[in-house]
ModelCIF file with pLDDT and N, C-alpha, C, O atoms, coordinates in Angstrom:
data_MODEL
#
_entry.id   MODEL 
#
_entity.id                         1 
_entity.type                       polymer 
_entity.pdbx_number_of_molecules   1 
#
_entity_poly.entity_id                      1 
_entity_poly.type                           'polypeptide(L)' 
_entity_poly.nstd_linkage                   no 
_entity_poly.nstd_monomer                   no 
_entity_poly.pdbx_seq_one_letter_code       
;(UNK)(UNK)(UNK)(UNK)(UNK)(UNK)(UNK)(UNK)(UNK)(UNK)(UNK)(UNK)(UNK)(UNK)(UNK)(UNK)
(UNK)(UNK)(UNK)(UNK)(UNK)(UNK)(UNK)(UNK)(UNK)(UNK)(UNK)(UNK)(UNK)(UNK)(UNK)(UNK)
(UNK)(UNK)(UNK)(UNK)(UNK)(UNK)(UNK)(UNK)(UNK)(UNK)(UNK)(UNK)(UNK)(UNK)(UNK)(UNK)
;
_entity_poly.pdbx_seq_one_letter_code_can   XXXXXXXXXXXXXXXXXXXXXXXXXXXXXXXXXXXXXXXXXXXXXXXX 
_entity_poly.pdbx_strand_id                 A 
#
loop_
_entity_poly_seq.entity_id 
_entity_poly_seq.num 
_entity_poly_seq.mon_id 
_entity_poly_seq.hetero 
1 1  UNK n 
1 2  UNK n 
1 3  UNK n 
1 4  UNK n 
1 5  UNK n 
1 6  UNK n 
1 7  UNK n 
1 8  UNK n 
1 9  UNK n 
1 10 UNK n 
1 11 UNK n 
1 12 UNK n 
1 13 UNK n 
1 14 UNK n 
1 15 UNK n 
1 16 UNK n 
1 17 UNK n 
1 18 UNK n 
1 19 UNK n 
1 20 UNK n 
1 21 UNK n 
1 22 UNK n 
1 23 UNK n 
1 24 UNK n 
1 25 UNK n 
1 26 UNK n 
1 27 UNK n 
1 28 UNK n 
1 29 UNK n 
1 30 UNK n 
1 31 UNK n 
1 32 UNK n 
1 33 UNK n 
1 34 UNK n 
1 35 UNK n 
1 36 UNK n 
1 37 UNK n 
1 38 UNK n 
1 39 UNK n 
1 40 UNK n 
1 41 UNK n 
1 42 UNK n 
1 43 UNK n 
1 44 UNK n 
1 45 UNK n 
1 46 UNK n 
1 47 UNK n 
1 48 UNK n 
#
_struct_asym.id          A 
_struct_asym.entity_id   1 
#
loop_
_ma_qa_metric.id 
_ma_qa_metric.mode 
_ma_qa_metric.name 
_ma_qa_metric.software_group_id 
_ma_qa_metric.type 
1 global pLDDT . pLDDT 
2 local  pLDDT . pLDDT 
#
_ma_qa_metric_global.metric_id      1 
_ma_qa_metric_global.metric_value   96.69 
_ma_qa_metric_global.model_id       1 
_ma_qa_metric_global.ordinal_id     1 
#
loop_
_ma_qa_metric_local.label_asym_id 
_ma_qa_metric_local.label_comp_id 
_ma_qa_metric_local.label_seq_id 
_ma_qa_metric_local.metric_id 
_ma_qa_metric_local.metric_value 
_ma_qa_metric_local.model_id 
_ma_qa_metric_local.ordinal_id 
A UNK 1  2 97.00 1 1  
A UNK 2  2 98.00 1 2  
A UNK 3  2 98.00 1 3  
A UNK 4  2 98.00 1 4  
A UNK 5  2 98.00 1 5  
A UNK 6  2 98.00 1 6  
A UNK 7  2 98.00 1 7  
A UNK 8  2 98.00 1 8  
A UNK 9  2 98.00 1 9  
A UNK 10 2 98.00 1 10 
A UNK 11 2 97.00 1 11 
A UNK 12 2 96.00 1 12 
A UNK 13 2 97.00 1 13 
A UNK 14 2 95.00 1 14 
A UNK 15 2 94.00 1 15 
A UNK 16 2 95.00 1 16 
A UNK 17 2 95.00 1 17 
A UNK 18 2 95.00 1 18 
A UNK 19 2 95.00 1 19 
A UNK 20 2 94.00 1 20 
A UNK 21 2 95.00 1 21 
A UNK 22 2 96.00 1 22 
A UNK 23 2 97.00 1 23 
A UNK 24 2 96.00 1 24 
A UNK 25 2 96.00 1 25 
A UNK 26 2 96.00 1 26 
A UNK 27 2 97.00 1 27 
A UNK 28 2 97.00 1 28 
A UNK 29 2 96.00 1 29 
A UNK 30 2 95.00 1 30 
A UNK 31 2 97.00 1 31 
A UNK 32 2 98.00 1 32 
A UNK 33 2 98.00 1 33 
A UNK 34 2 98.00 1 34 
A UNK 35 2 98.00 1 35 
A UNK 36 2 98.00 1 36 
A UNK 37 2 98.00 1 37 
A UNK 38 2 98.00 1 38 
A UNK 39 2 98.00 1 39 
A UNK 40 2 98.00 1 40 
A UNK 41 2 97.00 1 41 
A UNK 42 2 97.00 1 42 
A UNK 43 2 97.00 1 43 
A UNK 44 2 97.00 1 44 
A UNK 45 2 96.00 1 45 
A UNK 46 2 95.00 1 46 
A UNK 47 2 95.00 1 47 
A UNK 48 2 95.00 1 48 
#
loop_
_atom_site.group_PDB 
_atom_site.id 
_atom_site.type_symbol 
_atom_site.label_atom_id 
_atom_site.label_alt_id 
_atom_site.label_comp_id 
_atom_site.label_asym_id 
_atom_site.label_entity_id 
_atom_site.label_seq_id 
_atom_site.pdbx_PDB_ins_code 
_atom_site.Cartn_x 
_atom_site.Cartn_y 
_atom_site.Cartn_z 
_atom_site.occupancy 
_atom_site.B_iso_or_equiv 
_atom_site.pdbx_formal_charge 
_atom_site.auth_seq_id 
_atom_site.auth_comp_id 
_atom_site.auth_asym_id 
_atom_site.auth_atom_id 
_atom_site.pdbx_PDB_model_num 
ATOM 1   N N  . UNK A 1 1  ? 47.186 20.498 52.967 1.00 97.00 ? 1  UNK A N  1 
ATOM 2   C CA . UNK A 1 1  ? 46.783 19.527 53.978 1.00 97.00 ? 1  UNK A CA 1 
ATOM 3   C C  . UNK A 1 1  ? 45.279 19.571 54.258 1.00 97.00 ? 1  UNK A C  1 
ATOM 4   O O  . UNK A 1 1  ? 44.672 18.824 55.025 1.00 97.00 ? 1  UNK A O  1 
ATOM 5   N N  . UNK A 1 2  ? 44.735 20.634 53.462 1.00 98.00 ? 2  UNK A N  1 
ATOM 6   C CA . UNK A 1 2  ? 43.029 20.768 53.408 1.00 98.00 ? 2  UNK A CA 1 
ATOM 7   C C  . UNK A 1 2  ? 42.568 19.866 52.659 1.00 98.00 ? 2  UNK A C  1 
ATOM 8   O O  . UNK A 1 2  ? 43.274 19.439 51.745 1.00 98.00 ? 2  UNK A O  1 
ATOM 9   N N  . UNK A 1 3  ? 41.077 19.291 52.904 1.00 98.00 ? 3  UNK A N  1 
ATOM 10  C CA . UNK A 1 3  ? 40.344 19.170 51.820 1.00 98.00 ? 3  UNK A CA 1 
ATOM 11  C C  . UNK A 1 3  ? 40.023 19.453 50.674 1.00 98.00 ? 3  UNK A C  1 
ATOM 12  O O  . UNK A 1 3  ? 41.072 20.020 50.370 1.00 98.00 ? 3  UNK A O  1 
ATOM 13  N N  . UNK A 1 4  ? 39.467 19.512 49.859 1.00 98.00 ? 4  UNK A N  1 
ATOM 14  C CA . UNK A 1 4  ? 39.645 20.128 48.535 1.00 98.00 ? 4  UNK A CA 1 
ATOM 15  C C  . UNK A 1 4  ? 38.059 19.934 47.475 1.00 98.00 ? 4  UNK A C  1 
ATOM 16  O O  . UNK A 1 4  ? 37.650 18.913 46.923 1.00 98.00 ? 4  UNK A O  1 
ATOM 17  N N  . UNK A 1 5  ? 37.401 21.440 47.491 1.00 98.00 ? 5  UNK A N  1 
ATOM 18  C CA . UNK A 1 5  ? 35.930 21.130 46.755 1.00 98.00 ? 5  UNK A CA 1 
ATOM 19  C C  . UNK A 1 5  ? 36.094 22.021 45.626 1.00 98.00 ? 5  UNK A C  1 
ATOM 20  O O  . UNK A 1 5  ? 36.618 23.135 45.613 1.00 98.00 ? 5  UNK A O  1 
ATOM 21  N N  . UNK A 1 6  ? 35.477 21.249 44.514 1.00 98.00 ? 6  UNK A N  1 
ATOM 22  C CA . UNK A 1 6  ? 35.811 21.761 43.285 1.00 98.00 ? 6  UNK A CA 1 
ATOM 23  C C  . UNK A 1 6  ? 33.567 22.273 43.054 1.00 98.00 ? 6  UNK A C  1 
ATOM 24  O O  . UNK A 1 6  ? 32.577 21.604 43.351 1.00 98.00 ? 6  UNK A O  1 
ATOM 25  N N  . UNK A 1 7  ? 33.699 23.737 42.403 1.00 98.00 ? 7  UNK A N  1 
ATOM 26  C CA . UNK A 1 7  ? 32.203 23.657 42.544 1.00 98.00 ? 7  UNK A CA 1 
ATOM 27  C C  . UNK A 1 7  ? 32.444 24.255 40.874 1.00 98.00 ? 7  UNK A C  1 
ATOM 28  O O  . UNK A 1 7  ? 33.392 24.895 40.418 1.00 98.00 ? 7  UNK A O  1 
ATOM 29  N N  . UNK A 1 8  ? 31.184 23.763 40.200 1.00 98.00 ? 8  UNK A N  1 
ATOM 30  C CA . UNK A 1 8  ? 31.009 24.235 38.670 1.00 98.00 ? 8  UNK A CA 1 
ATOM 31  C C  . UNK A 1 8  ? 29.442 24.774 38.178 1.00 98.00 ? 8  UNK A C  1 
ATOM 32  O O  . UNK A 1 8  ? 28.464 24.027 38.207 1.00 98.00 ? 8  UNK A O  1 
ATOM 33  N N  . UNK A 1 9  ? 29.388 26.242 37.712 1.00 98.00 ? 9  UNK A N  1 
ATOM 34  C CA . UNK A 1 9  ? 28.182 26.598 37.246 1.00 98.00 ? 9  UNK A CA 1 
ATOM 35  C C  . UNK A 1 9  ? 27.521 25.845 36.212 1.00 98.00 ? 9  UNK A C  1 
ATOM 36  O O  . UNK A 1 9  ? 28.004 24.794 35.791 1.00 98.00 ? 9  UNK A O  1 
ATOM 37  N N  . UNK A 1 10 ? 26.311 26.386 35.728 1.00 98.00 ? 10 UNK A N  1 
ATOM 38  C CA . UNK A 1 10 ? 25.745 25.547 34.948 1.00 98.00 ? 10 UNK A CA 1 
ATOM 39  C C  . UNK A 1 10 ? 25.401 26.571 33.366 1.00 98.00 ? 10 UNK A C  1 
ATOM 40  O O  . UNK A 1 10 ? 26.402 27.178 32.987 1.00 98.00 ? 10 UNK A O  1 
ATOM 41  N N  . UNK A 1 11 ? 24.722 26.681 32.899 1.00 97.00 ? 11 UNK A N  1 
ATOM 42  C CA . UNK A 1 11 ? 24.512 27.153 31.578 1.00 97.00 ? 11 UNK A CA 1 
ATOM 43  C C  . UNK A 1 11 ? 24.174 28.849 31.823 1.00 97.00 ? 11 UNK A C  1 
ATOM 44  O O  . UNK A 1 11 ? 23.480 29.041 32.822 1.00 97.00 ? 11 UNK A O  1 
ATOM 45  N N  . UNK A 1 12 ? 24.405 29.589 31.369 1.00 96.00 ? 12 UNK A N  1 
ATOM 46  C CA . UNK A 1 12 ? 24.001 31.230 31.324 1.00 96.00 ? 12 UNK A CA 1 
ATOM 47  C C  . UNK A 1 12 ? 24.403 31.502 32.828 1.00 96.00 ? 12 UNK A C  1 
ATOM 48  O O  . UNK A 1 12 ? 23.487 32.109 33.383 1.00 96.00 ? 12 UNK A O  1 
ATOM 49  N N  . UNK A 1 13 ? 25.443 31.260 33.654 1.00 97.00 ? 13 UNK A N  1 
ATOM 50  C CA . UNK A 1 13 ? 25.848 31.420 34.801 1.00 97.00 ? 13 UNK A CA 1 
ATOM 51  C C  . UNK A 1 13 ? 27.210 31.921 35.239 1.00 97.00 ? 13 UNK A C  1 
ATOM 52  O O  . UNK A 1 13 ? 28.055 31.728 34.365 1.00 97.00 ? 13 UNK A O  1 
ATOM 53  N N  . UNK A 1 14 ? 27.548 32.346 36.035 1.00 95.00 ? 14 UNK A N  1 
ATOM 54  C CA . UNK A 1 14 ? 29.158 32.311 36.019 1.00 95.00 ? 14 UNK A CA 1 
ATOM 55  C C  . UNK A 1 14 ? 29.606 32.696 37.370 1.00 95.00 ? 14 UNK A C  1 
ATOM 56  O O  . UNK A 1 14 ? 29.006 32.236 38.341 1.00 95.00 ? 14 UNK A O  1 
ATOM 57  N N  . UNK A 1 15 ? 30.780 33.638 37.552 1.00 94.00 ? 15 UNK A N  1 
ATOM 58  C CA . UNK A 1 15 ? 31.502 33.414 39.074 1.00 94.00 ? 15 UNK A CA 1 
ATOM 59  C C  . UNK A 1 15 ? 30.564 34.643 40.143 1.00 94.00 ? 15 UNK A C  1 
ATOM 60  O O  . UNK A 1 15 ? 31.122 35.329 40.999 1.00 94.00 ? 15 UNK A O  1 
ATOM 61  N N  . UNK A 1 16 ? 29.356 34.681 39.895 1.00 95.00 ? 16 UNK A N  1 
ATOM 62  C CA . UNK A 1 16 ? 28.161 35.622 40.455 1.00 95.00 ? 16 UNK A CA 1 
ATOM 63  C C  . UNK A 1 16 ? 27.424 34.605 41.202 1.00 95.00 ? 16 UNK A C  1 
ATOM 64  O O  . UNK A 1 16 ? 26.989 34.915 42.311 1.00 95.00 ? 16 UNK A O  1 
ATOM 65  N N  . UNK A 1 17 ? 27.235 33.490 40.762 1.00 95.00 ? 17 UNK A N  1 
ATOM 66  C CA . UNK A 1 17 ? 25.971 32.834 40.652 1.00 95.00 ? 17 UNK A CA 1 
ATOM 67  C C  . UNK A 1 17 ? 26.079 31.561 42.061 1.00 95.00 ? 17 UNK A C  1 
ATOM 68  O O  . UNK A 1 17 ? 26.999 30.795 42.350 1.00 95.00 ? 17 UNK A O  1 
ATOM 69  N N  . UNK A 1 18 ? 25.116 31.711 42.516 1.00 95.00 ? 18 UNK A N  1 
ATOM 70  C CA . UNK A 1 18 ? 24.645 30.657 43.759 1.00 95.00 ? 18 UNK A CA 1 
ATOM 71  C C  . UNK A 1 18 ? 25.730 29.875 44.182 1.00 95.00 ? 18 UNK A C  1 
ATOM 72  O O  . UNK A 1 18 ? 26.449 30.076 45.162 1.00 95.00 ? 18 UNK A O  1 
ATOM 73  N N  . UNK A 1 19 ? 25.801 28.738 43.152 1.00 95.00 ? 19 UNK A N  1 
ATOM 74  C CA . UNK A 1 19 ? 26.630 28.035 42.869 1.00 95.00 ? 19 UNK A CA 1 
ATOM 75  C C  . UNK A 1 19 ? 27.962 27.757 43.342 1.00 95.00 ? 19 UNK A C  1 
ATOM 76  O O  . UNK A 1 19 ? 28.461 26.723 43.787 1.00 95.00 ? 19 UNK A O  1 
ATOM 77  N N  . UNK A 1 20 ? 28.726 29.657 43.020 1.00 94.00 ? 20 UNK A N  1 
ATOM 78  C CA . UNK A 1 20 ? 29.848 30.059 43.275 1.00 94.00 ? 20 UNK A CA 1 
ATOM 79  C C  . UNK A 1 20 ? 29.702 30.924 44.503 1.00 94.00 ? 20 UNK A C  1 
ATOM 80  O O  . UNK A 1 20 ? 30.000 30.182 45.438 1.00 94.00 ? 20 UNK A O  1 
ATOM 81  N N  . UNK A 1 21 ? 29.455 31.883 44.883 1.00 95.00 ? 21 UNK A N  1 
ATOM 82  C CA . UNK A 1 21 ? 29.270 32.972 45.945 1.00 95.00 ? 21 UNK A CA 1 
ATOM 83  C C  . UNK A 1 21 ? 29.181 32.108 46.852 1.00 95.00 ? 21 UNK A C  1 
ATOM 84  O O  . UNK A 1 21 ? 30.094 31.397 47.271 1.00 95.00 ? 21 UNK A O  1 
ATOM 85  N N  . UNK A 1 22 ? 27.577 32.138 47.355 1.00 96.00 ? 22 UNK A N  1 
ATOM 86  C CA . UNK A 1 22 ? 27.191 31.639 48.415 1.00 96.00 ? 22 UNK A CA 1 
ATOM 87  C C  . UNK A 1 22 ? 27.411 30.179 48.680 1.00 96.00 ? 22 UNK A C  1 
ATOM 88  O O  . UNK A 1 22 ? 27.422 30.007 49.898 1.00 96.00 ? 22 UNK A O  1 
ATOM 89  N N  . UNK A 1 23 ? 27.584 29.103 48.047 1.00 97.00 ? 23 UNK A N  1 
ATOM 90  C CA . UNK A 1 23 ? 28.058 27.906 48.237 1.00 97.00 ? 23 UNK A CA 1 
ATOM 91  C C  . UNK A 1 23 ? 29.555 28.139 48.995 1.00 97.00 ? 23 UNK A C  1 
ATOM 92  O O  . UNK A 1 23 ? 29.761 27.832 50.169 1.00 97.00 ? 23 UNK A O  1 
ATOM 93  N N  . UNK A 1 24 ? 30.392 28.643 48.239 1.00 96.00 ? 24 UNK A N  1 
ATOM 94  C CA . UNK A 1 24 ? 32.100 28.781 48.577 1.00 96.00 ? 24 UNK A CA 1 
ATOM 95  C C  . UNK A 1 24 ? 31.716 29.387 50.433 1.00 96.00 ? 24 UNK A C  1 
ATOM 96  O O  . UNK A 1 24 ? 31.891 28.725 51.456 1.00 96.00 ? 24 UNK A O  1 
ATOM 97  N N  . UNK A 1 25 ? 31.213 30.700 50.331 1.00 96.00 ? 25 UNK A N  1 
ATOM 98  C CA . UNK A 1 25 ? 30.700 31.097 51.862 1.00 96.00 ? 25 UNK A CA 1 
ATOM 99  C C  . UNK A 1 25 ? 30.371 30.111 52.737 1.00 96.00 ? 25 UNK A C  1 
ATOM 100 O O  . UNK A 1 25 ? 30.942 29.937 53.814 1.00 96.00 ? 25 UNK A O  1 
ATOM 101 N N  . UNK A 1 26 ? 29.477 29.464 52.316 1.00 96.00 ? 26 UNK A N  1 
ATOM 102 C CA . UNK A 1 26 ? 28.822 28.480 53.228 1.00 96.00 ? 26 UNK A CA 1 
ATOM 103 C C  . UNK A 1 26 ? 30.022 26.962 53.471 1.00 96.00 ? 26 UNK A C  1 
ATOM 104 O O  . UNK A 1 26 ? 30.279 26.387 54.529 1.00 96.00 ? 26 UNK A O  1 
ATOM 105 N N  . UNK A 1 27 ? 30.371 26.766 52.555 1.00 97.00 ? 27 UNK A N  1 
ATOM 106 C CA . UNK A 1 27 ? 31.940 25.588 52.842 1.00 97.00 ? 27 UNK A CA 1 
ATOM 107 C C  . UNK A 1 27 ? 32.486 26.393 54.104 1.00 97.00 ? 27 UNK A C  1 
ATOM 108 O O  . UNK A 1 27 ? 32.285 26.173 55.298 1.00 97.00 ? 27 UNK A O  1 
ATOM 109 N N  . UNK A 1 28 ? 32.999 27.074 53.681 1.00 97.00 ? 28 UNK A N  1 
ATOM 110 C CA . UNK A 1 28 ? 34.043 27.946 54.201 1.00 97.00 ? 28 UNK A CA 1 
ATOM 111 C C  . UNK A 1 28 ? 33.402 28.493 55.608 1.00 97.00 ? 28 UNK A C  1 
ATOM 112 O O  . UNK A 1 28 ? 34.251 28.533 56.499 1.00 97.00 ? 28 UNK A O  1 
ATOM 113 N N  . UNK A 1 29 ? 32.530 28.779 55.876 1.00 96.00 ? 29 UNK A N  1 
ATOM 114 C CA . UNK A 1 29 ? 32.026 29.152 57.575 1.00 96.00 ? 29 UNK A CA 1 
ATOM 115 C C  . UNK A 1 29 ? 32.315 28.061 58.512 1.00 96.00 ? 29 UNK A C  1 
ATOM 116 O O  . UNK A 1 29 ? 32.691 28.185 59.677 1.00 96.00 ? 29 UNK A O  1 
ATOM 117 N N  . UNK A 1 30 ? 32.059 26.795 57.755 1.00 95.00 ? 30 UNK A N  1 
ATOM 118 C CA . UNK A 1 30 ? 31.789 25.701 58.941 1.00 95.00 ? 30 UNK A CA 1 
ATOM 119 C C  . UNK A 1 30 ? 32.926 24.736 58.535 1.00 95.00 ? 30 UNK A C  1 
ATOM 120 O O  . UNK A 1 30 ? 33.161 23.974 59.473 1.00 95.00 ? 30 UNK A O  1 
ATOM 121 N N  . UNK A 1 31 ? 33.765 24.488 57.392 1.00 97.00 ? 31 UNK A N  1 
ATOM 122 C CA . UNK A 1 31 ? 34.848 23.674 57.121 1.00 97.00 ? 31 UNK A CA 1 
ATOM 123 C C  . UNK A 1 31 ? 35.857 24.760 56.383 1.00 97.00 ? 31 UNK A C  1 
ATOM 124 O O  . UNK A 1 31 ? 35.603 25.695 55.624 1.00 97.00 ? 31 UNK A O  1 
ATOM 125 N N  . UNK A 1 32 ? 37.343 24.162 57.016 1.00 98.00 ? 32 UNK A N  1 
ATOM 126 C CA . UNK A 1 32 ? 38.572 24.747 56.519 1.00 98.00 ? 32 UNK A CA 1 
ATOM 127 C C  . UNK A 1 32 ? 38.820 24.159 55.092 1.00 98.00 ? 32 UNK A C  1 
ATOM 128 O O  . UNK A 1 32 ? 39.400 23.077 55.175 1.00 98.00 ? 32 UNK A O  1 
ATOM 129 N N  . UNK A 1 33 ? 38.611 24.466 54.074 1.00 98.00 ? 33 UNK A N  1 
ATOM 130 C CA . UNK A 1 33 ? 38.465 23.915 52.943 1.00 98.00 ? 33 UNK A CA 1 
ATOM 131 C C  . UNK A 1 33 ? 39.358 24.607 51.710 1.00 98.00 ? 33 UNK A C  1 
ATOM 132 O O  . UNK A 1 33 ? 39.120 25.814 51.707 1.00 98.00 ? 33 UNK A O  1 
ATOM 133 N N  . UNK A 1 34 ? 40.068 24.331 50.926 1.00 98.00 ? 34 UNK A N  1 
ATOM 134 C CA . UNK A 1 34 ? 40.218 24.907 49.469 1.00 98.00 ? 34 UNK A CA 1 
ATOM 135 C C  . UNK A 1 34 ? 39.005 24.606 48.944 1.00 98.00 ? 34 UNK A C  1 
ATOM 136 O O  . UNK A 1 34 ? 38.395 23.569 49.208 1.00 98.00 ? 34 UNK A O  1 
ATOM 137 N N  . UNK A 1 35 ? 38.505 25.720 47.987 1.00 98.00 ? 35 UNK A N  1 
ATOM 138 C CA . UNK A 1 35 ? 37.473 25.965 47.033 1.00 98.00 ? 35 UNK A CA 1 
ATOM 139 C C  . UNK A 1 35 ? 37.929 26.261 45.964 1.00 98.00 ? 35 UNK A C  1 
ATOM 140 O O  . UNK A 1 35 ? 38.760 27.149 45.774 1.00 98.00 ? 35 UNK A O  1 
ATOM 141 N N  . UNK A 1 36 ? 37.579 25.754 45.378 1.00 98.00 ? 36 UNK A N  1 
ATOM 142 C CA . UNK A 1 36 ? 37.901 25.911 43.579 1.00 98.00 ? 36 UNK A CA 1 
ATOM 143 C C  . UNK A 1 36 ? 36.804 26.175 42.821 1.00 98.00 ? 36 UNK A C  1 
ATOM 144 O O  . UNK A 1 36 ? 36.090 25.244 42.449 1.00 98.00 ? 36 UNK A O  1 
ATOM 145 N N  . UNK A 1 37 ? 36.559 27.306 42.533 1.00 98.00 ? 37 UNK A N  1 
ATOM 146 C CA . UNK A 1 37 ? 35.283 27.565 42.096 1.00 98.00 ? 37 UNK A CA 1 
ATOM 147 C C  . UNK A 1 37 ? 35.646 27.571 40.296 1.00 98.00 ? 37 UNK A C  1 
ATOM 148 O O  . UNK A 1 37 ? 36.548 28.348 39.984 1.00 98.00 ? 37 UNK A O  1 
ATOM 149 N N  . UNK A 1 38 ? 35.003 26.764 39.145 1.00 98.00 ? 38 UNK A N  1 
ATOM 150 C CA . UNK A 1 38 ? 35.331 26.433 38.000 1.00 98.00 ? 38 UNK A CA 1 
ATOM 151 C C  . UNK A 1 38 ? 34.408 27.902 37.161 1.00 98.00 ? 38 UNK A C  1 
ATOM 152 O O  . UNK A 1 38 ? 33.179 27.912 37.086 1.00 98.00 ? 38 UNK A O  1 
ATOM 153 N N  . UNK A 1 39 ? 35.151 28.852 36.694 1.00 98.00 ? 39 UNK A N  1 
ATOM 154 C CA . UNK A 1 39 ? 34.423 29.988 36.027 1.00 98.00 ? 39 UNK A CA 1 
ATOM 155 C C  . UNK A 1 39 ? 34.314 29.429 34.341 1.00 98.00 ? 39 UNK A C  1 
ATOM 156 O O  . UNK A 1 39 ? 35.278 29.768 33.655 1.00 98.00 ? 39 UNK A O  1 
ATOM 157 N N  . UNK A 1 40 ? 33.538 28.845 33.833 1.00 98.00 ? 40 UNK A N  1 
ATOM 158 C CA . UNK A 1 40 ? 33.467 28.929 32.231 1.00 98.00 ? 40 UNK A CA 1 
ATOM 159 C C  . UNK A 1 40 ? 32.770 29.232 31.936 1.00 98.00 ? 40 UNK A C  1 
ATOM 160 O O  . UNK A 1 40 ? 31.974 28.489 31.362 1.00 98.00 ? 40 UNK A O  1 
ATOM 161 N N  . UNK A 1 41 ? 32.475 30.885 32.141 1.00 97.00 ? 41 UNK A N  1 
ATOM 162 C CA . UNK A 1 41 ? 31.377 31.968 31.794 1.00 97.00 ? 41 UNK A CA 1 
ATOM 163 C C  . UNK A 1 41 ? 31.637 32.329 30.034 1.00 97.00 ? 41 UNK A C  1 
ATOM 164 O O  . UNK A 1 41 ? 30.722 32.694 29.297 1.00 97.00 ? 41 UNK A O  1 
ATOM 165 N N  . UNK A 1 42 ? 32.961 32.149 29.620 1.00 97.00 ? 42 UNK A N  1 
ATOM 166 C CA . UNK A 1 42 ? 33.239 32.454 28.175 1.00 97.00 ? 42 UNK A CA 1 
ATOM 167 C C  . UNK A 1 42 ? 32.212 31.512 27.594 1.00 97.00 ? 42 UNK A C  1 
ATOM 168 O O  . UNK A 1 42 ? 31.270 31.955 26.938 1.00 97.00 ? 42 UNK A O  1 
ATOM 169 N N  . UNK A 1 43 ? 32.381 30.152 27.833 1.00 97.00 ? 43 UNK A N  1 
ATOM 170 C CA . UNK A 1 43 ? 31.469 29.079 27.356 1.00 97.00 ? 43 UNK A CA 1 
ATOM 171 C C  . UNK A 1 43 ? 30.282 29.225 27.393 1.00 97.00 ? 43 UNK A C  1 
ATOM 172 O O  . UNK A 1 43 ? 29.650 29.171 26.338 1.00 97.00 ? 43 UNK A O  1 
ATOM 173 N N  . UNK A 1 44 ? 29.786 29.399 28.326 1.00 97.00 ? 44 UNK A N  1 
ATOM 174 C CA . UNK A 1 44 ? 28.189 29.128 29.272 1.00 97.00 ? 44 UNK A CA 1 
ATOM 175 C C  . UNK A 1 44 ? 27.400 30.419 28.579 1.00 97.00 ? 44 UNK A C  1 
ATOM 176 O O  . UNK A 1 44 ? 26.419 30.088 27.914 1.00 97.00 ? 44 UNK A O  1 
ATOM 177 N N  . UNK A 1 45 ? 27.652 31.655 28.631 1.00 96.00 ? 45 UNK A N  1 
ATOM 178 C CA . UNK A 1 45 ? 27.026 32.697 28.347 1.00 96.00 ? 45 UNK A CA 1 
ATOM 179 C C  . UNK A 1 45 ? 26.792 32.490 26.966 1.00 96.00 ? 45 UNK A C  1 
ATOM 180 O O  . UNK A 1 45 ? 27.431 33.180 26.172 1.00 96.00 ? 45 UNK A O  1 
ATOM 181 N N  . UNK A 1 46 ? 25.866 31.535 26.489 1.00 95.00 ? 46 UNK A N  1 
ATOM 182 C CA . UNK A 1 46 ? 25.978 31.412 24.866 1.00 95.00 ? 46 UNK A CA 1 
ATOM 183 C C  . UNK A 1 46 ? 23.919 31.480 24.768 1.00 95.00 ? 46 UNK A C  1 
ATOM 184 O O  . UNK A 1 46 ? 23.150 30.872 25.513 1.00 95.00 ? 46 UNK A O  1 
ATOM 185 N N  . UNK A 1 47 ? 23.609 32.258 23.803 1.00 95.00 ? 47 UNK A N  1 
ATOM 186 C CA . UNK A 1 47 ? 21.687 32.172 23.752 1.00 95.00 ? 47 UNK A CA 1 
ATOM 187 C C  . UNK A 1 47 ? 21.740 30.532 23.200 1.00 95.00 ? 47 UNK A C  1 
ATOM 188 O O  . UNK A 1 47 ? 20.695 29.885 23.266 1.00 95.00 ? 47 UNK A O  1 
ATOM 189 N N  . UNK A 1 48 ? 23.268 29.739 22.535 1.00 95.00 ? 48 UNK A N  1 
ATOM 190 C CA . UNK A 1 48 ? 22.678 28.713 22.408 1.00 95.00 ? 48 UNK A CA 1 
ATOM 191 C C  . UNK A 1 48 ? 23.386 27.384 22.818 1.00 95.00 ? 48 UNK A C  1 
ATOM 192 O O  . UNK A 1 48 ? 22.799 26.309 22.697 1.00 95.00 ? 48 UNK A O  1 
#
């Protein structure tokens, strides 16, 4: 019956990163929210 925020890293990043941590925190202090934080660190962590 919540809202629902889907958040996704970007290249050489993963479930550490800004993006994920502190974004999800910051939803979550001031709105009752599901967070879905998208991890495709297998992918992303690539030199290319």
């Amino acid at each position: 019956f919540r809202p629902t925020r889907v958040l996704v890293h970007g290249w050489w990043e993963d479930d550490t990163s800004d993006i994920s941590v502190v974004t999800s925190e910051e939803l979550l202090k001031y709105y009752d929210f599901n967070v879905i934080f998208v991890d495709w660190s297998e992918g992303s962590r690539t030199i290319n």
